[in-house]
C-alpha atoms as a PDB file:
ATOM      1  CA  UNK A   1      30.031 -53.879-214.773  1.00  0.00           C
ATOM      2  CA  UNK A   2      29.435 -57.267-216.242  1.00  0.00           C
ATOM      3  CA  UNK A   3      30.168 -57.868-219.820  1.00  0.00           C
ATOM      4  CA  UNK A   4      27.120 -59.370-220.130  1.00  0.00           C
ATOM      5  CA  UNK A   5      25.455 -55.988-219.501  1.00  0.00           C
ATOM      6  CA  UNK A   6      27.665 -54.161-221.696  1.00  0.00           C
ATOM      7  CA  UNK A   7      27.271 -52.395-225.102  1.00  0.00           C
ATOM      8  CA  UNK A   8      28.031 -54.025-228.194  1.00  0.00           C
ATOM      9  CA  UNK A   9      31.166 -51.881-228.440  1.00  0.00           C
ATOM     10  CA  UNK A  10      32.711 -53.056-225.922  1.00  0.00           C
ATOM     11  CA  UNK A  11      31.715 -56.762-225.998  1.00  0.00           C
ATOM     12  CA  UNK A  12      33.189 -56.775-229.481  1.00  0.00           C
ATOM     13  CA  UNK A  13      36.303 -55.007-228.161  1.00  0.00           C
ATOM     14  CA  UNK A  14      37.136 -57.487-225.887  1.00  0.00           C
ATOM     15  CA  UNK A  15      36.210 -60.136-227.814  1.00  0.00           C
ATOM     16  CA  UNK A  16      38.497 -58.786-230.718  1.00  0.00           C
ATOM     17  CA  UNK A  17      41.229 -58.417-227.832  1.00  0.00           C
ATOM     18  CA  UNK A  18      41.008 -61.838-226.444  1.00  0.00           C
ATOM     19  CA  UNK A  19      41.562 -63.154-230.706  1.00  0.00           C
ATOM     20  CA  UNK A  20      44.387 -60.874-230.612  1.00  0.00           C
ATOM     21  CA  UNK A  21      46.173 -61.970-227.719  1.00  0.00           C
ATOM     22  CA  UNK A  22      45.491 -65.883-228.041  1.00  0.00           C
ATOM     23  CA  UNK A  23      47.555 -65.602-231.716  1.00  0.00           C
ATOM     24  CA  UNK A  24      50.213 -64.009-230.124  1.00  0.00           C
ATOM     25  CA  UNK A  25      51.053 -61.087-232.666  1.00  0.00           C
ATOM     26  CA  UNK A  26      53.513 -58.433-232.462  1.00  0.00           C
ATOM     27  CA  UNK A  27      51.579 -55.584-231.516  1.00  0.00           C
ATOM     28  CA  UNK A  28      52.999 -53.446-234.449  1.00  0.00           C
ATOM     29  CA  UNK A  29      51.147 -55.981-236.842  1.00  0.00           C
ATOM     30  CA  UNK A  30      47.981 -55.718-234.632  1.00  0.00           C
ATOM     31  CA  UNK A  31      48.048 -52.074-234.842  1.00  0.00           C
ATOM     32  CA  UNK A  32      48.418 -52.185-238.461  1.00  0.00           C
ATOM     33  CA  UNK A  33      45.964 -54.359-239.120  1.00  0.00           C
ATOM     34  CA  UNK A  34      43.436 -52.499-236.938  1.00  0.00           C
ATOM     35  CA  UNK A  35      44.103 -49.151-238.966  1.00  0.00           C
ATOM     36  CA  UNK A  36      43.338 -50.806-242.261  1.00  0.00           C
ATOM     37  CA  UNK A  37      40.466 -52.017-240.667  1.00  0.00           C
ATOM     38  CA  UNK A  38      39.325 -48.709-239.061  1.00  0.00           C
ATOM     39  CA  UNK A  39      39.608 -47.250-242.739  1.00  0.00           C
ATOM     40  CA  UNK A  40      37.986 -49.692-244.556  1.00  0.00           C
ATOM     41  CA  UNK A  41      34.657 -49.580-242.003  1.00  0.00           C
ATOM     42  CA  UNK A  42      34.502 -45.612-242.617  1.00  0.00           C
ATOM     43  CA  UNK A  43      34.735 -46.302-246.362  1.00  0.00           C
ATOM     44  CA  UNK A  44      31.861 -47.974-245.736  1.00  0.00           C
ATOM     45  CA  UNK A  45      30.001 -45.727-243.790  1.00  0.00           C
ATOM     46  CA  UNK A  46      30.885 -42.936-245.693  1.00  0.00           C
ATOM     47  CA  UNK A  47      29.336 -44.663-248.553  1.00  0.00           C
ATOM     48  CA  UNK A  48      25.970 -45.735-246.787  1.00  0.00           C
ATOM     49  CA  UNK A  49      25.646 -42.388-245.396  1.00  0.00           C
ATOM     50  CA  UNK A  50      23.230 -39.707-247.650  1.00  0.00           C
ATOM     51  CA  UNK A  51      25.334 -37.462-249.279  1.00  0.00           C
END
């Protein structure tokens, strides 16, 4: 499968992967990071979706 064919998800996924990797962090910090991300984006869909 190309990436050029692939859905968003996964283009961003590797993109996000490739950022990762090129700084080089411990991947403790990386997983951290990730949660706090993963958390804040359901805040916000939790709060865009009708209640």
């Amino acid at each position: 499968m190309s990436l050029e064919n692939a859905p968003d998800d996964v283009k961003l996924a590797v993109d996000l992967i490739q950022l990762l990797e090129e700084h080089q962090l411990p991947v403790e910090t990386v997983l951290s990071a990730l949660a706090i991300v993963q958390r804040d984006y359901e805040k916000k869909r939790d709060a865009a979706s009708p209640a």
